[in-house]
C-alpha atoms as a PDB file:
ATOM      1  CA  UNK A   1     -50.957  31.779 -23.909  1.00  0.00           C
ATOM      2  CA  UNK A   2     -48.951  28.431 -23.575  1.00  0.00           C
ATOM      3  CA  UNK A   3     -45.933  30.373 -25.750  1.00  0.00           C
ATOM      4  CA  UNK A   4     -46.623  33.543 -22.668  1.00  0.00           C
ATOM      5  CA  UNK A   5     -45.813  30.837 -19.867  1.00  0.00           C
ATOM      6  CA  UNK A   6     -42.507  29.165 -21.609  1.00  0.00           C
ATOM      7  CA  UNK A   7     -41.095  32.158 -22.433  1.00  0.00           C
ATOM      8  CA  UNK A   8     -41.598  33.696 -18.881  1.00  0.00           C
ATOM      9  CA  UNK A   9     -40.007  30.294 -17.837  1.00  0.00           C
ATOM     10  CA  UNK A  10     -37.333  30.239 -20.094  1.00  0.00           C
ATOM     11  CA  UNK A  11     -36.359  33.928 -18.568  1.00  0.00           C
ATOM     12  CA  UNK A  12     -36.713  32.948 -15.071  1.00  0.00           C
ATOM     13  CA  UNK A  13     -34.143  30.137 -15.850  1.00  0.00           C
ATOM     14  CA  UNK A  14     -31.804  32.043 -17.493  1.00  0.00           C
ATOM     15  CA  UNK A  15     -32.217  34.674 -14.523  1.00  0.00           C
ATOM     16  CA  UNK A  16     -31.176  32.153 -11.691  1.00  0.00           C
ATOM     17  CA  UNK A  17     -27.451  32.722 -11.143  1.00  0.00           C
ATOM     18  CA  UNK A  18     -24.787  30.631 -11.486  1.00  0.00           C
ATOM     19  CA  UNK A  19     -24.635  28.310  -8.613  1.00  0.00           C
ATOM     20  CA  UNK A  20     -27.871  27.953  -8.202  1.00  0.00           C
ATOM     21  CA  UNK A  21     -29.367  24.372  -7.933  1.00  0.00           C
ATOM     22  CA  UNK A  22     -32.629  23.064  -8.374  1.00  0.00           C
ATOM     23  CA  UNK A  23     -34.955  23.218  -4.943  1.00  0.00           C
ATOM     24  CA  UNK A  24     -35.704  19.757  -4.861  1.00  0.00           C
ATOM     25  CA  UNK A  25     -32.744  17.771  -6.171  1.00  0.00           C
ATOM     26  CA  UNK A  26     -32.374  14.003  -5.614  1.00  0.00           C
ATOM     27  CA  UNK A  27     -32.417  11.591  -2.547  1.00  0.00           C
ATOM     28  CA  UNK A  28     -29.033   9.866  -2.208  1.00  0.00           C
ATOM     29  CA  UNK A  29     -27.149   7.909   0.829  1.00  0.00           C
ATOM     30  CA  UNK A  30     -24.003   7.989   2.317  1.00  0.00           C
ATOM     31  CA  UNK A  31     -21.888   4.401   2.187  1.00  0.00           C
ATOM     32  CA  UNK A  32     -19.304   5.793   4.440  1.00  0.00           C
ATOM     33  CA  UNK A  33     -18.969   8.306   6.836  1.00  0.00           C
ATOM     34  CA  UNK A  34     -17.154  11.816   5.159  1.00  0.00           C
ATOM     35  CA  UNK A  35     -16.409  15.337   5.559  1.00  0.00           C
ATOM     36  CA  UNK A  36     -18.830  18.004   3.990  1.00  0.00           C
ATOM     37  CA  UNK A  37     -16.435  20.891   2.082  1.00  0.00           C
ATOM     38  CA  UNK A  38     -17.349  24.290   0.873  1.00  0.00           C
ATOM     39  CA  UNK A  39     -16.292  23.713  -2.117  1.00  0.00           C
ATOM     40  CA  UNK A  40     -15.356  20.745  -4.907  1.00  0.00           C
ATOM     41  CA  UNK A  41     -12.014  20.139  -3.211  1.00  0.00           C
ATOM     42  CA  UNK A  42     -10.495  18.303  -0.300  1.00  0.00           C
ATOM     43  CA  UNK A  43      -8.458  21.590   0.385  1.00  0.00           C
ATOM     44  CA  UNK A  44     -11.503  23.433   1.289  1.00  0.00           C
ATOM     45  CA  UNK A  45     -12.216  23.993   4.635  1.00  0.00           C
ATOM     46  CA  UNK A  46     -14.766  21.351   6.189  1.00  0.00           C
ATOM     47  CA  UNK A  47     -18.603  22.737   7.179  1.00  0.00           C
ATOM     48  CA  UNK A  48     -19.939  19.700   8.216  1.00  0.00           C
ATOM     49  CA  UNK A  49     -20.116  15.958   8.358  1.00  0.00           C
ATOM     50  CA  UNK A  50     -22.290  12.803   7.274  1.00  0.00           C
ATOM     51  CA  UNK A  51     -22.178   9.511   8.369  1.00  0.00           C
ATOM     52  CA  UNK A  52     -23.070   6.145   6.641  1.00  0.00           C
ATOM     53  CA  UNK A  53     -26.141   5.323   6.462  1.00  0.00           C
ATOM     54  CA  UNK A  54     -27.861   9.101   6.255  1.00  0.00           C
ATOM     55  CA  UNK A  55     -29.279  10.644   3.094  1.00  0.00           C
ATOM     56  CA  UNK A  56     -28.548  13.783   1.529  1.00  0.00           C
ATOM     57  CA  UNK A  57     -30.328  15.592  -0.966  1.00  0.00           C
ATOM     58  CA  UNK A  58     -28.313  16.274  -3.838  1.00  0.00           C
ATOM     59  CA  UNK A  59     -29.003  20.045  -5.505  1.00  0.00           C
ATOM     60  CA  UNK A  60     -25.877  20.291  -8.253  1.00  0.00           C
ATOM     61  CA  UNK A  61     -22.765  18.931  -9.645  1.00  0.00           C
ATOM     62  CA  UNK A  62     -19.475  20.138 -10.737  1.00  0.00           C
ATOM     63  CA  UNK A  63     -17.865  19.621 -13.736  1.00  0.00           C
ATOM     64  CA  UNK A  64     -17.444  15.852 -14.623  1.00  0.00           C
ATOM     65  CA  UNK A  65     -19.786  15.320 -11.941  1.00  0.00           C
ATOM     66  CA  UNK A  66     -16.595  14.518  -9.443  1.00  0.00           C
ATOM     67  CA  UNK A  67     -18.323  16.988  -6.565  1.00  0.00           C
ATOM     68  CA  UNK A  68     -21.751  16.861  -5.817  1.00  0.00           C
ATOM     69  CA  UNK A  69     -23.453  20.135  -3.980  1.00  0.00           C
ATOM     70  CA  UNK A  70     -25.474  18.655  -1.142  1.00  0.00           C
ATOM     71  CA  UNK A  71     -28.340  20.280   1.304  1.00  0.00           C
ATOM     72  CA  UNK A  72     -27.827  18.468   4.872  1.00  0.00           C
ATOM     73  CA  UNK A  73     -31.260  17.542   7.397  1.00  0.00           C
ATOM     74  CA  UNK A  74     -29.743  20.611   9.099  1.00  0.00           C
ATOM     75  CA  UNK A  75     -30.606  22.914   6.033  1.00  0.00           C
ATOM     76  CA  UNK A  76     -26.813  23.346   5.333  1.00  0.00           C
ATOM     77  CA  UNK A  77     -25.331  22.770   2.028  1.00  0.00           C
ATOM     78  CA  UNK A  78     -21.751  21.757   0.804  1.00  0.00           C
ATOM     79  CA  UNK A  79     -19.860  19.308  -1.227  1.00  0.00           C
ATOM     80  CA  UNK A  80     -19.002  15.521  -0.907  1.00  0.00           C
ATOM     81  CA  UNK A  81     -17.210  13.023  -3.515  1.00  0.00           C
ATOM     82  CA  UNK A  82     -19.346  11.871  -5.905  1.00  0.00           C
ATOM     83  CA  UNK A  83     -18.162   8.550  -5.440  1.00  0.00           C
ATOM     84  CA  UNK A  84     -19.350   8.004  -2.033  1.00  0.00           C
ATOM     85  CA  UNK A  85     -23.257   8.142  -2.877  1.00  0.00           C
ATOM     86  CA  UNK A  86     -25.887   6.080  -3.512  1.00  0.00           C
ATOM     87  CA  UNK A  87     -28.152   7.395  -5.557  1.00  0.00           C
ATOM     88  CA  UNK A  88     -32.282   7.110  -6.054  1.00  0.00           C
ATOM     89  CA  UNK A  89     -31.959   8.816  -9.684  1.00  0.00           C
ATOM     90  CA  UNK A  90     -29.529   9.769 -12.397  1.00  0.00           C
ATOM     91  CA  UNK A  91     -27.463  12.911 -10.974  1.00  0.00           C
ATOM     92  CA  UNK A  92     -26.338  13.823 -14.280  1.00  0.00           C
ATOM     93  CA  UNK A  93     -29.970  15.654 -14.673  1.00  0.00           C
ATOM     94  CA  UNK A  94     -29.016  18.320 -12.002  1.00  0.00           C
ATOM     95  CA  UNK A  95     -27.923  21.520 -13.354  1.00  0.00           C
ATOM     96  CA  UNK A  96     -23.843  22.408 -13.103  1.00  0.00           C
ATOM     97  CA  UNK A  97     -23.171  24.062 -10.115  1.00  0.00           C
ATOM     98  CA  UNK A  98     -19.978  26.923  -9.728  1.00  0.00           C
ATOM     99  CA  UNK A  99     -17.341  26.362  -7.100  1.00  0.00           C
ATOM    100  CA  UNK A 100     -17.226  28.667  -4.176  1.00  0.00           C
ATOM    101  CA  UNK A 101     -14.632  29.573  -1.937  1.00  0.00           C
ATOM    102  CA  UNK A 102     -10.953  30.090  -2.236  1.00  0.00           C
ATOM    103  CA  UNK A 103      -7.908  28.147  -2.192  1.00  0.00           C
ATOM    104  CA  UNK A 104      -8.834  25.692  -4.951  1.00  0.00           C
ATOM    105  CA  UNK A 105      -8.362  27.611  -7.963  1.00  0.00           C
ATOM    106  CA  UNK A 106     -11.927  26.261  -9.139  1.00  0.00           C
ATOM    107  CA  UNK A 107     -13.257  22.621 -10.381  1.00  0.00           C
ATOM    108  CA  UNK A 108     -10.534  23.033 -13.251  1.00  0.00           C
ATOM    109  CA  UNK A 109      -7.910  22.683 -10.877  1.00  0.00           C
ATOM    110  CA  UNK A 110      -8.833  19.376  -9.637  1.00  0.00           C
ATOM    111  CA  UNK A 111      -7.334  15.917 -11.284  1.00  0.00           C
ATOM    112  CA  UNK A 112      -8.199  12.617 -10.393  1.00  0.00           C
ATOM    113  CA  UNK A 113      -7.932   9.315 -11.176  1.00  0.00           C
ATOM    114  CA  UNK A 114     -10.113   6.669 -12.184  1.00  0.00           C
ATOM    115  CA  UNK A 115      -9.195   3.033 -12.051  1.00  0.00           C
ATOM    116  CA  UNK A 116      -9.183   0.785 -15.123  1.00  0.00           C
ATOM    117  CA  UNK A 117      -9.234  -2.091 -13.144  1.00  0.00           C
ATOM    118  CA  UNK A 118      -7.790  -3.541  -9.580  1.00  0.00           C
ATOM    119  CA  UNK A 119      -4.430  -1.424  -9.091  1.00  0.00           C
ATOM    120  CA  UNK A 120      -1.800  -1.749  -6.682  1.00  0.00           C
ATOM    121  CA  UNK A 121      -1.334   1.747  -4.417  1.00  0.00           C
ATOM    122  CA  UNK A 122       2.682   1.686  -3.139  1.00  0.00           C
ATOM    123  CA  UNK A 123       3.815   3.203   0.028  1.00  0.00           C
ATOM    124  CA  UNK A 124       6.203   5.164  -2.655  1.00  0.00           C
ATOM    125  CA  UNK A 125       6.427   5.701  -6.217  1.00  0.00           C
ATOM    126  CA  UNK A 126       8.211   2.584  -7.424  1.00  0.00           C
ATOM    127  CA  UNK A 127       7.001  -1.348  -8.042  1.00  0.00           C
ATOM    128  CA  UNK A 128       9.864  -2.248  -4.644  1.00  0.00           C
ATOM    129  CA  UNK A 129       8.058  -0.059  -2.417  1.00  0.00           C
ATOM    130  CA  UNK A 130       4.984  -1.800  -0.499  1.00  0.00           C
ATOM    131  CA  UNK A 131       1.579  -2.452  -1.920  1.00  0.00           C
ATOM    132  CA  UNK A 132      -0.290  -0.987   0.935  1.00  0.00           C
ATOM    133  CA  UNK A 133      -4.078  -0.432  -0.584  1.00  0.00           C
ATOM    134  CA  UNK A 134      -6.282  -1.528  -3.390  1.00  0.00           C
ATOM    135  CA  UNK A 135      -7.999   0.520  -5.839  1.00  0.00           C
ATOM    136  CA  UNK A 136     -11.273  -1.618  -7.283  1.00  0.00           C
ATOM    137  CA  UNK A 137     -12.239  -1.002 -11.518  1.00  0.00           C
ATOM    138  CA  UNK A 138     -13.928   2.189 -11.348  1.00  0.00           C
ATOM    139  CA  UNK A 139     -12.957   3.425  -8.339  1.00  0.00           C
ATOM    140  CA  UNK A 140     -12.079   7.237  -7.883  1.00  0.00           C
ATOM    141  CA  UNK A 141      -9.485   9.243  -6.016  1.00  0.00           C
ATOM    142  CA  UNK A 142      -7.679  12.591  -6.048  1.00  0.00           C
ATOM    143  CA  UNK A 143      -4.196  13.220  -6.990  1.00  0.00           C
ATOM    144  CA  UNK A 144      -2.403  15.206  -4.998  1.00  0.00           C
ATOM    145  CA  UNK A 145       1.194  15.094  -6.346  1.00  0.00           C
ATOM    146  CA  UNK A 146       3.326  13.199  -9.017  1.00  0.00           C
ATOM    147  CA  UNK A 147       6.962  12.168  -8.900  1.00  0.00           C
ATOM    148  CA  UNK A 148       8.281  13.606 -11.451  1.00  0.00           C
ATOM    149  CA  UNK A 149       8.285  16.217 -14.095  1.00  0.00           C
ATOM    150  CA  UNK A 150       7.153  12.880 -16.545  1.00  0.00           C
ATOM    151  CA  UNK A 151       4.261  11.755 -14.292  1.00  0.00           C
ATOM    152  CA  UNK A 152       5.327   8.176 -13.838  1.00  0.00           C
ATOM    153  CA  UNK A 153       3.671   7.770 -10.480  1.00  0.00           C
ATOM    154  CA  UNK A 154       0.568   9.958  -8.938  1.00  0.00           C
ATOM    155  CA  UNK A 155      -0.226  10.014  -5.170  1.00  0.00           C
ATOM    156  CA  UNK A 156      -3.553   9.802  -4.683  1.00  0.00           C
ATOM    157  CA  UNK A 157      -6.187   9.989  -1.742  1.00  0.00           C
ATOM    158  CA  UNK A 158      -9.595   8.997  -1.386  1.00  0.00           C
ATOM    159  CA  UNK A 159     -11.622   8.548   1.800  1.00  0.00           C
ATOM    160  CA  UNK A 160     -10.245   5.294   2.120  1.00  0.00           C
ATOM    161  CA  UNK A 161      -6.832   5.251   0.834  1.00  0.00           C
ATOM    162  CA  UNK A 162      -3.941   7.452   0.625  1.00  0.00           C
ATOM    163  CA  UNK A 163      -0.517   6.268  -1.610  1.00  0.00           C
ATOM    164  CA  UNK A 164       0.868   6.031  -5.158  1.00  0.00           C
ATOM    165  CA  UNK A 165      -0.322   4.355  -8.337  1.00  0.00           C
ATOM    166  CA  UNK A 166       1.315   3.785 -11.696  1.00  0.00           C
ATOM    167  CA  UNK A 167      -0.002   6.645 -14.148  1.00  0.00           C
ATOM    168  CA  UNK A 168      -0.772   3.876 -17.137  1.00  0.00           C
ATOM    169  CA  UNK A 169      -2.856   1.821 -14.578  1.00  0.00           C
ATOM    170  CA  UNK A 170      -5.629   4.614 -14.316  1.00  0.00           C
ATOM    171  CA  UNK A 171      -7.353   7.091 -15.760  1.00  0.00           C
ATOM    172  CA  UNK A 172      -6.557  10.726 -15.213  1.00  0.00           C
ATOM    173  CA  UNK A 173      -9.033  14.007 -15.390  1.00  0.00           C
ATOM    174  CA  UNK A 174      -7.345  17.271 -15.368  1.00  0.00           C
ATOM    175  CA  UNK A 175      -4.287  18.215 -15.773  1.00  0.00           C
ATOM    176  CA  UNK A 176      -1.394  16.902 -13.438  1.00  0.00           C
ATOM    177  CA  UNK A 177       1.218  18.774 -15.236  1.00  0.00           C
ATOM    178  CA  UNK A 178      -0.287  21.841 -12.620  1.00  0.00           C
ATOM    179  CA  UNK A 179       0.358  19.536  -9.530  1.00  0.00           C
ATOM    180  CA  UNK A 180       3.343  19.455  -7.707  1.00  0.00           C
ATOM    181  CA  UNK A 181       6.545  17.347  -7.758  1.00  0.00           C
ATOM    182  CA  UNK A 182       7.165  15.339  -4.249  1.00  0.00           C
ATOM    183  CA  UNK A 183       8.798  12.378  -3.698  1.00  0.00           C
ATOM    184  CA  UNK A 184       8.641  10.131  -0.017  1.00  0.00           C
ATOM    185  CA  UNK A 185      11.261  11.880   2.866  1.00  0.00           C
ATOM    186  CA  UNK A 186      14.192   9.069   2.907  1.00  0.00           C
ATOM    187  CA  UNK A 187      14.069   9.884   6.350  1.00  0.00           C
ATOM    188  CA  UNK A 188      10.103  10.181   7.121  1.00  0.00           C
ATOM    189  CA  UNK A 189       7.444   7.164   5.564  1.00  0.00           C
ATOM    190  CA  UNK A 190       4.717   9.899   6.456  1.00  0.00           C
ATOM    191  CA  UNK A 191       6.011  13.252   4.874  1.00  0.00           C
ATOM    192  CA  UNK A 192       6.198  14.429   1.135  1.00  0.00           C
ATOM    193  CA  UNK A 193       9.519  17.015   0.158  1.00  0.00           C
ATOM    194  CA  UNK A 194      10.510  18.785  -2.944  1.00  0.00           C
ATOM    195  CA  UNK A 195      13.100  16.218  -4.949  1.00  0.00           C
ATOM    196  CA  UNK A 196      16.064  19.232  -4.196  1.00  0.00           C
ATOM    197  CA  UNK A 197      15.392  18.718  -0.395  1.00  0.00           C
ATOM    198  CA  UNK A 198      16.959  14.775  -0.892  1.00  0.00           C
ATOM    199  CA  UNK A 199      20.638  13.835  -2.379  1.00  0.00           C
ATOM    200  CA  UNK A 200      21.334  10.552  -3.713  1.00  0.00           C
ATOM    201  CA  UNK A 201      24.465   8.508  -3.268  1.00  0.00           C
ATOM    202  CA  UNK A 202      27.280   7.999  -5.634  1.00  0.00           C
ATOM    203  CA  UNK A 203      28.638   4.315  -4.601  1.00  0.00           C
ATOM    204  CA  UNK A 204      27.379   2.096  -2.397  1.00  0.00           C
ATOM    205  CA  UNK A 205      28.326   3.600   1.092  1.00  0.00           C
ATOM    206  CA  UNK A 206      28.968   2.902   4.545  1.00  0.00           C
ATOM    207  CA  UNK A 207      27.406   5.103   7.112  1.00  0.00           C
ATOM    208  CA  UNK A 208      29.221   5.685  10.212  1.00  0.00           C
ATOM    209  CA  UNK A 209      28.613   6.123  13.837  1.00  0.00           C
ATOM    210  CA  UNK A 210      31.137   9.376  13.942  1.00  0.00           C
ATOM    211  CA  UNK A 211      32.033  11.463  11.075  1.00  0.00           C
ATOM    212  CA  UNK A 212      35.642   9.400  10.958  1.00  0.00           C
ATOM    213  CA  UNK A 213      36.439   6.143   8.929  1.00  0.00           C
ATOM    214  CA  UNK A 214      37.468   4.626  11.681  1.00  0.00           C
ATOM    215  CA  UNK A 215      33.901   4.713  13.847  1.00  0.00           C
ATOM    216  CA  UNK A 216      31.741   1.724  13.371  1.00  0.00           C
ATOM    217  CA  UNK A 217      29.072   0.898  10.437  1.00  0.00           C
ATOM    218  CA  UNK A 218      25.431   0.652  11.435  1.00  0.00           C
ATOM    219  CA  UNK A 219      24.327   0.225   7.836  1.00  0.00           C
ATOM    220  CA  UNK A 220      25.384   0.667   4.059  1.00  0.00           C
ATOM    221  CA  UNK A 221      23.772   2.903   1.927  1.00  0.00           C
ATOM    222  CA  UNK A 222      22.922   1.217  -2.098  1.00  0.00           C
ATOM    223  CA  UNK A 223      24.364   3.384  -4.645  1.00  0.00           C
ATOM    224  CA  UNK A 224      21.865   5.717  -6.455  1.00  0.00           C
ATOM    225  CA  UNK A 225      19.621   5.955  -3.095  1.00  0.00           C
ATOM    226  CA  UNK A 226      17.814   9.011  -2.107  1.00  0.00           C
ATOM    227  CA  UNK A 227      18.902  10.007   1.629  1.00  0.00           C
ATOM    228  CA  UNK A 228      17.856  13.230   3.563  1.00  0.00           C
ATOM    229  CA  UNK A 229      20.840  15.379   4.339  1.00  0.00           C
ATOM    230  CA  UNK A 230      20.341  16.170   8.273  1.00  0.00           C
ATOM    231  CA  UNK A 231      23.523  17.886   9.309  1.00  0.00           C
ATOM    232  CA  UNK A 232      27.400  18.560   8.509  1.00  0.00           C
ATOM    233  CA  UNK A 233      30.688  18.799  10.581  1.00  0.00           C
ATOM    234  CA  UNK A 234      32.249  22.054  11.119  1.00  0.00           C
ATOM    235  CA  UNK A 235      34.310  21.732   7.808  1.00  0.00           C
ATOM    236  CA  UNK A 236      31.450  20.244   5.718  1.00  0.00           C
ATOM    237  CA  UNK A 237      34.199  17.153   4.971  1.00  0.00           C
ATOM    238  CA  UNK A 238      31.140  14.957   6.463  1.00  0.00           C
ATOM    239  CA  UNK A 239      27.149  14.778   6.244  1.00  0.00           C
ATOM    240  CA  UNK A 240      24.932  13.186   8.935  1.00  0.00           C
ATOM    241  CA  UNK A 241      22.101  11.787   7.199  1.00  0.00           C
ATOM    242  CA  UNK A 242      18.820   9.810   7.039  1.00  0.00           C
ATOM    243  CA  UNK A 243      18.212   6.668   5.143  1.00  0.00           C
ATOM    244  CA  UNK A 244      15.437   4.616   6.078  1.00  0.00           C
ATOM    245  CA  UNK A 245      15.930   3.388   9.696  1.00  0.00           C
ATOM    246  CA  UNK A 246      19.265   4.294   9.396  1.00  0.00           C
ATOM    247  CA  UNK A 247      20.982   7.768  10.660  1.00  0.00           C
ATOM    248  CA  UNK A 248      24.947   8.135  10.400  1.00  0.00           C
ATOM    249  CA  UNK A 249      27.801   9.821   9.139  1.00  0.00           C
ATOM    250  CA  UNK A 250      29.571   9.448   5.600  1.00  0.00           C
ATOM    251  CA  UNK A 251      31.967  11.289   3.590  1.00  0.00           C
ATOM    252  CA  UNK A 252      30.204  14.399   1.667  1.00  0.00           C
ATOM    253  CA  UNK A 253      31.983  13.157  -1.553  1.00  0.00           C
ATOM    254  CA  UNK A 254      30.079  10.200  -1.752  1.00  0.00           C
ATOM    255  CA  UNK A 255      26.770  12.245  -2.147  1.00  0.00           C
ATOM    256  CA  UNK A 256      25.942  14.535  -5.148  1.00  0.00           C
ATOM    257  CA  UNK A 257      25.309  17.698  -3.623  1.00  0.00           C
ATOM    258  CA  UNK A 258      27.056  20.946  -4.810  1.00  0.00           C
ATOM    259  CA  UNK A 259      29.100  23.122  -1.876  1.00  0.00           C
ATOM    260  CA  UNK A 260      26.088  25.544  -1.696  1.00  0.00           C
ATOM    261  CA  UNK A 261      23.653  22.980  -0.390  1.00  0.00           C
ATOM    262  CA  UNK A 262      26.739  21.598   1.952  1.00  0.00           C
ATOM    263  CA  UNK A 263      26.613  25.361   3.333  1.00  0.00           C
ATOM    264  CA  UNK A 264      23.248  25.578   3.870  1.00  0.00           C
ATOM    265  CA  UNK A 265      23.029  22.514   6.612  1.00  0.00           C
ATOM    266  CA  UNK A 266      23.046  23.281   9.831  1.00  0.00           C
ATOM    267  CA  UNK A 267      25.898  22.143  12.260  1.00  0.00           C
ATOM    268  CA  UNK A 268      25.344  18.401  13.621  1.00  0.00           C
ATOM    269  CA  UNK A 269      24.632  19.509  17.392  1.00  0.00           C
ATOM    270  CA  UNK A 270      24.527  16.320  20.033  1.00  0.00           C
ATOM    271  CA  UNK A 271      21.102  17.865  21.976  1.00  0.00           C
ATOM    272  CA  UNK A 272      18.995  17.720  18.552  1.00  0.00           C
ATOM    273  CA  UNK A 273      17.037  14.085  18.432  1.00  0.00           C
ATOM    274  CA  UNK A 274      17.464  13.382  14.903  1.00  0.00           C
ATOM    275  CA  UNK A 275      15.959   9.769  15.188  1.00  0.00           C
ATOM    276  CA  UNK A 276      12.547  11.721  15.999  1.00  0.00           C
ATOM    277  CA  UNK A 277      12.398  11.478  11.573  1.00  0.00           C
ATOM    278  CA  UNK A 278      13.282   8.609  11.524  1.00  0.00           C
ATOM    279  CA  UNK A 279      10.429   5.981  10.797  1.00  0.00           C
ATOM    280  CA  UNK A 280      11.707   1.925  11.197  1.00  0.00           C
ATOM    281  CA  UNK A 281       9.299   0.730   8.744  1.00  0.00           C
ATOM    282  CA  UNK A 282       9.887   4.023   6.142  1.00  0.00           C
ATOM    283  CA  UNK A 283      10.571   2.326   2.707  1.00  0.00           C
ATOM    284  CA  UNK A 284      13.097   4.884   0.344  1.00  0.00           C
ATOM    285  CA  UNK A 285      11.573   4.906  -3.163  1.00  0.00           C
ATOM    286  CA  UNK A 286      13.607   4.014  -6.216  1.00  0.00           C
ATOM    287  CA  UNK A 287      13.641   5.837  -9.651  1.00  0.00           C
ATOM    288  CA  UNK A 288      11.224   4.381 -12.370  1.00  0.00           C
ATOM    289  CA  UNK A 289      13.410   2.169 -14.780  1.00  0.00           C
ATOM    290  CA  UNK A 290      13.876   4.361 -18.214  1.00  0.00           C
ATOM    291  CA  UNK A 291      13.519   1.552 -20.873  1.00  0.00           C
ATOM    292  CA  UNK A 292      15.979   3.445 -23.157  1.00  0.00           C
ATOM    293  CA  UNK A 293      18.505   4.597 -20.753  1.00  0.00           C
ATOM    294  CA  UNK A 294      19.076   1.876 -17.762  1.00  0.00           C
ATOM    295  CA  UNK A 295      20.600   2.337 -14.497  1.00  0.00           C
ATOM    296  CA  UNK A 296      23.952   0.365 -14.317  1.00  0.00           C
ATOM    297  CA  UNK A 297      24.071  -1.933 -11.656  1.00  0.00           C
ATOM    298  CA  UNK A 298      27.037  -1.213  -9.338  1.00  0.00           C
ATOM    299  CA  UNK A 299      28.574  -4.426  -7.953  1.00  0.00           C
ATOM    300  CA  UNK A 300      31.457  -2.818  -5.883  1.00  0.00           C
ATOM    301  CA  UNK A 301      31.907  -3.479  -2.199  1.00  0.00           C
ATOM    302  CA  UNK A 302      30.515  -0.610  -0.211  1.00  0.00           C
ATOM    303  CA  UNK A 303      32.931   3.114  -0.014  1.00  0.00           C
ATOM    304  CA  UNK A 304      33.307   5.454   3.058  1.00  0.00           C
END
């Protein structure tokens, strides 16, 4: 009789679909006020929200236990951060629980980042830019983009923090070869492009007021910086660009950019605000030093 009742329960387990979580789950308790998802992902869209200080009850648990799936007071269910629960018993006893939803390709096609110990998150991916956050030993985030094709430096975001970390200082699950390469706009603090939508500078060069040597200087450029091509003059002899705080004028030979992306700027036009990108306290982010092939340093006096 006893081998009658675990074999009918052995059925009806195997029988509940995928997705399905246990009905009564665990207690646990918000320590900060976040967004409810449907689904393991900050790109899914939001259902709800929880604020510190109210429990949950906790029904399932992605992959690596990143995402747990949630029922609110309300009856609703949906996913929050592992990270930001307290917990009354060990989650790792609820059953695995599918993603839902579309736009995240799945669990599998989140990676985050676990911290070793305290590390430094920059306003950009190099050790010059900023420190602007902390990450404490253990702590979790998402990453959401890497610099480069050889993943020196990860932006990542948690509920708390948003910014860029060294990839030897943490810990990464998943794959960030499948995230995409962005760099900081030279011309925005706040905005992420594709590396091909910046051009970097071939000497250390003046930016002028008018595209003419003879206009004055409101800044100088550092050779090897990134700057954000804005505009050209009619002949495409001279680029209005972005750099920091700074907006001017310099000779397109200075720049390494090919004819074809010359062409494809607009025409500098006098009634477009271009300052409006431009952020004072933006900070331009510097390529990670290659050990085996170093930058030269450029000593001469400004060009342009």
């Amino acid at each position: 009789m006893i081998g009658k009742l675990l074999a009918v329960a052995l059925i009806a387990l195997l029988a509940t679909p995928a997705g399905a979580a246990q009905d009564d789950g665990i207690v646990a308790t918000l320590y900060q006020t976040v967004n409810v998802r449907s689904g393991p992902d900050t790109r899914f869209e939001i259902v709800g929200q929880v604020s510190v200080g109210d429990t949950v009850q906790v029904v399932g648990r992605g992959d690596e236990n990143r995402w747990l799936y949630v029922r609110l007071a309300d009856g609703a269910t949906g996913w929050i951060p592992s990270f930001l629960l307290i917990f009354e018993e060990d989650p790792t006893v609820l059953p695995v629980v599918s993603a839902t939803g579309e736009g995240s390709g799945g669990i599998d096609a989140i990676v985050t980042v676990v911290a070793y110990g305290q590390v430094n998150v920059r306003s950009g991916p190099s050790i010059t830019n900023d420190v602007i956050a902390q990450l404490d030993v253990a702590d979790q985030a998402q990453v959401l983009a890497r610099n480069s094709e050889r993943n020196d430096w990860l932006y990542v975001e948690n509920a708390a923090l948003a910014g860029w970390v060294a990839y030897f200082t943490v810990q990464v699950h998943g794959d960030p070869n499948t995230l995409p390469v962005r760099v900081p706009d030279a011309a925005s603090s706040d905005d992420l492009v594709a590396p091909t939508a910046l051009i970097r500078t071939r000497f250390n060069t003046r930016l002028h007021s008018e595209p003419m040597l003879a206009s004055s200087v409101p800044g100088i450029v550092p050779f090897d910086s990134p700057v954000t091509p804005l505009a050209r003059n009619e002949d495409g002899e001279w680029l209005y660009v972005g750099y920091e705080a700074l907006l001017g004028w310099a000779v397109t030979d200075l720049f390494v950019i090919t004819p074809e992306q010359v062409a494809r700027l607009a025409l500098y036009s006098p009634d477009i605000d271009y300052a409006e990108r431009a952020t004072p306290n933006a900070q331009t982010p510097e390529a990670t030093p290659d050990l085996a092939s170093p930058t030269p340093e450029v000593t001469e006096a400004a060009v342009g």
